[in-house]
C-alpha atoms as a PDB file:
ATOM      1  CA  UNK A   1     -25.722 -67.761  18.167  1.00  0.00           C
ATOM      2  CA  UNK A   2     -28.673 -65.790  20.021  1.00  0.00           C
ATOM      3  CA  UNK A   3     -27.293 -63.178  22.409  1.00  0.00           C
ATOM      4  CA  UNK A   4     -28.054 -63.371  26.417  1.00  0.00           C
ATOM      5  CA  UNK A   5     -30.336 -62.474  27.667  1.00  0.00           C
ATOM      6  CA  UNK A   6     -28.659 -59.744  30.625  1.00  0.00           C
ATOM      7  CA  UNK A   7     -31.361 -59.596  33.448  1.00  0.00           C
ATOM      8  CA  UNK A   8     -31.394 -57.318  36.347  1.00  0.00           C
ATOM      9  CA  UNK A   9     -29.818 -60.046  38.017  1.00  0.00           C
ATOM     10  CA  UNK A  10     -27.122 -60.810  35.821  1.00  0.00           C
ATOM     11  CA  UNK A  11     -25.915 -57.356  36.420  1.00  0.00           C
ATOM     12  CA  UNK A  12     -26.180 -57.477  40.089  1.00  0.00           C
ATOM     13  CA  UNK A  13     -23.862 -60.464  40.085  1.00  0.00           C
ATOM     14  CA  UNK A  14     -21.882 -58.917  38.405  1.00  0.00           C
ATOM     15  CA  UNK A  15     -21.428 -56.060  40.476  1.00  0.00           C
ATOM     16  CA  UNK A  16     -21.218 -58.157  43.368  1.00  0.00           C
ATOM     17  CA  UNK A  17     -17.836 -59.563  42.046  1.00  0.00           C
ATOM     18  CA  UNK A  18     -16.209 -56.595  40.366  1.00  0.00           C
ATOM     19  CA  UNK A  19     -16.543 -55.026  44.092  1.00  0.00           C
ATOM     20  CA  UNK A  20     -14.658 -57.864  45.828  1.00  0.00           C
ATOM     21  CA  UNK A  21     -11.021 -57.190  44.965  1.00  0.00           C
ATOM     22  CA  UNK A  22      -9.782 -60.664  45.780  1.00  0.00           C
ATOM     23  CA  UNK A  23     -12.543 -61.269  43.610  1.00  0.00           C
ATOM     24  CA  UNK A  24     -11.421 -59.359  40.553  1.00  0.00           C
ATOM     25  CA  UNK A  25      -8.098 -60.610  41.064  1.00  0.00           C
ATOM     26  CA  UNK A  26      -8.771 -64.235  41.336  1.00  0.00           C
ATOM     27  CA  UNK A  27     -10.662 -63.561  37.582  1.00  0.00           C
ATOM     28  CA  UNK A  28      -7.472 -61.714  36.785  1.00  0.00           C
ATOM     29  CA  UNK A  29      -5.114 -64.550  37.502  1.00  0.00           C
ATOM     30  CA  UNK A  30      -7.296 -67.337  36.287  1.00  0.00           C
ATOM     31  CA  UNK A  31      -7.353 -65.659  32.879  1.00  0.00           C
ATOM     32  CA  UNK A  32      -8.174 -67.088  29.595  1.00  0.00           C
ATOM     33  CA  UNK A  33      -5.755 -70.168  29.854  1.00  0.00           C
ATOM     34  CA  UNK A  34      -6.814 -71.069  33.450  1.00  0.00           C
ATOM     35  CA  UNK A  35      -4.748 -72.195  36.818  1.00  0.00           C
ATOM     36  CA  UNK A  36      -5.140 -74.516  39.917  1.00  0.00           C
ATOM     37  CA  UNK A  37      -6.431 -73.576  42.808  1.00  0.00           C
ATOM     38  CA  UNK A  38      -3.073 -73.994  44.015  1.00  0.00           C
ATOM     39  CA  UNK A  39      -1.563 -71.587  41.536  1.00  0.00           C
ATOM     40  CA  UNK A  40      -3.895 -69.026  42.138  1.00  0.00           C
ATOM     41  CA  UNK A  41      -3.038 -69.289  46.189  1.00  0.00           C
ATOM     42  CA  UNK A  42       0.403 -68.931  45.575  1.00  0.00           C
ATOM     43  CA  UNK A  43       0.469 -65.925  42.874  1.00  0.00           C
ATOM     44  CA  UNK A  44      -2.147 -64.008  45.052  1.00  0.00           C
ATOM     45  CA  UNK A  45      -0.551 -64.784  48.586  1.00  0.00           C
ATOM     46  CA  UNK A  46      -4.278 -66.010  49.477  1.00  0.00           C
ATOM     47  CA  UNK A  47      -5.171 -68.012  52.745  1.00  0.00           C
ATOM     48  CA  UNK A  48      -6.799 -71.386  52.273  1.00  0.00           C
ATOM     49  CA  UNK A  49      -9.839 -69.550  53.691  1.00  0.00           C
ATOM     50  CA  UNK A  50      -9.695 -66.500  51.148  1.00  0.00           C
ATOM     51  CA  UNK A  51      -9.279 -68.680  48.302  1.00  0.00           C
ATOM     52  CA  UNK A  52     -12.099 -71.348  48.895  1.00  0.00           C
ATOM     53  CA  UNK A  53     -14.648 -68.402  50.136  1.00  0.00           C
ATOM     54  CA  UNK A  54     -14.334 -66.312  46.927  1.00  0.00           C
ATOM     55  CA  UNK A  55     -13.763 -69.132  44.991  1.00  0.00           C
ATOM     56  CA  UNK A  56     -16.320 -70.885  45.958  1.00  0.00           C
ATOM     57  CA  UNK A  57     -18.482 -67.941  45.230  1.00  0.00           C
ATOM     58  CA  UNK A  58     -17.357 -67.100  42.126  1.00  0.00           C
ATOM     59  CA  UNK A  59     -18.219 -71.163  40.923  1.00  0.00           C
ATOM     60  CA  UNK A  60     -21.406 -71.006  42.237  1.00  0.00           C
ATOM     61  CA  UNK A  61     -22.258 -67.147  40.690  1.00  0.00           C
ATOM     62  CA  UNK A  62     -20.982 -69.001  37.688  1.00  0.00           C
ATOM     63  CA  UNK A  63     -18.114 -66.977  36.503  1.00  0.00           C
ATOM     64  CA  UNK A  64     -15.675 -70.437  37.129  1.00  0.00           C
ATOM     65  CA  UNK A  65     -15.571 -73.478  36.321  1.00  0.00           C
ATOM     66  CA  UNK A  66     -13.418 -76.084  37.080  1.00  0.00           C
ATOM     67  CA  UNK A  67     -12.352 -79.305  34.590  1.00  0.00           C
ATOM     68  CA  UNK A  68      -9.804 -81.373  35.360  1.00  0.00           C
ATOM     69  CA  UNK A  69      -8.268 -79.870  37.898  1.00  0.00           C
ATOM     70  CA  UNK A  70      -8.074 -76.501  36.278  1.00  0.00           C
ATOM     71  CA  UNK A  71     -10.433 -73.501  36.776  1.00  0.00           C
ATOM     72  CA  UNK A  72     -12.086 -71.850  34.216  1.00  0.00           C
ATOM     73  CA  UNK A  73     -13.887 -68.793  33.631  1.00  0.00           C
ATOM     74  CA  UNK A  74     -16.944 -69.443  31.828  1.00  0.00           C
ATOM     75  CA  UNK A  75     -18.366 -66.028  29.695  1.00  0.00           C
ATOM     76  CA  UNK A  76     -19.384 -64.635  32.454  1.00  0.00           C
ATOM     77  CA  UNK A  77     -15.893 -64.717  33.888  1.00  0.00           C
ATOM     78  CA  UNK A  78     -14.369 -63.609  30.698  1.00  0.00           C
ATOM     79  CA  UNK A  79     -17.082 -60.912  30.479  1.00  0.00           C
ATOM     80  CA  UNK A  80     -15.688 -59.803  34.444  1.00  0.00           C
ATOM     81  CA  UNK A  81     -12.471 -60.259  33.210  1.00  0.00           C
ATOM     82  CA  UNK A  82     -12.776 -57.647  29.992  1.00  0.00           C
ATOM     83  CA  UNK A  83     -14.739 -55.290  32.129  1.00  0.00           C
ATOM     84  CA  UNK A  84     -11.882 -54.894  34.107  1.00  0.00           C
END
């Protein structure tokens, strides 16, 4: 499997997110095994508009994904994630 290729931009995305710390824990509580959006609101104590905002950020930065009704962090989540 070739490796990535980790452009300036990669790095300033993710920056961007390990900044945020709803951010960081959003990729925190989604983990490897994934939750609903509803799960995450609850654990975190998030508002409907602090959950979609950084969520919606974090799908379209692609560090989540969501399948079925579960999100999903994608290697660039789980690279956020191990970072810390």
């Amino acid at each position: 499997m070739p490796e990535k290729v980790r452009d300036r931009e990669h790095h300033e995305r993710l920056f961007k997110a390990s900044m945020n710390p709803i951010r960081r824990k959003i990729i925190a509580c989604i983990g490897i095994h994934g939750k609903t959006r509803e799960e995450i609101k609850e654990e975190l104590g998030l508002s409907d508009f602090q959950l979609k905002f950084n969520l919606d950020w974090l799908i379209a930065n692609g560090f989540v994904v969501e399948k079925e009704g579960k999100l999903r962090l994608t290697e660039d989540g789980i690279e956020l994630l191990e970072a810390g």
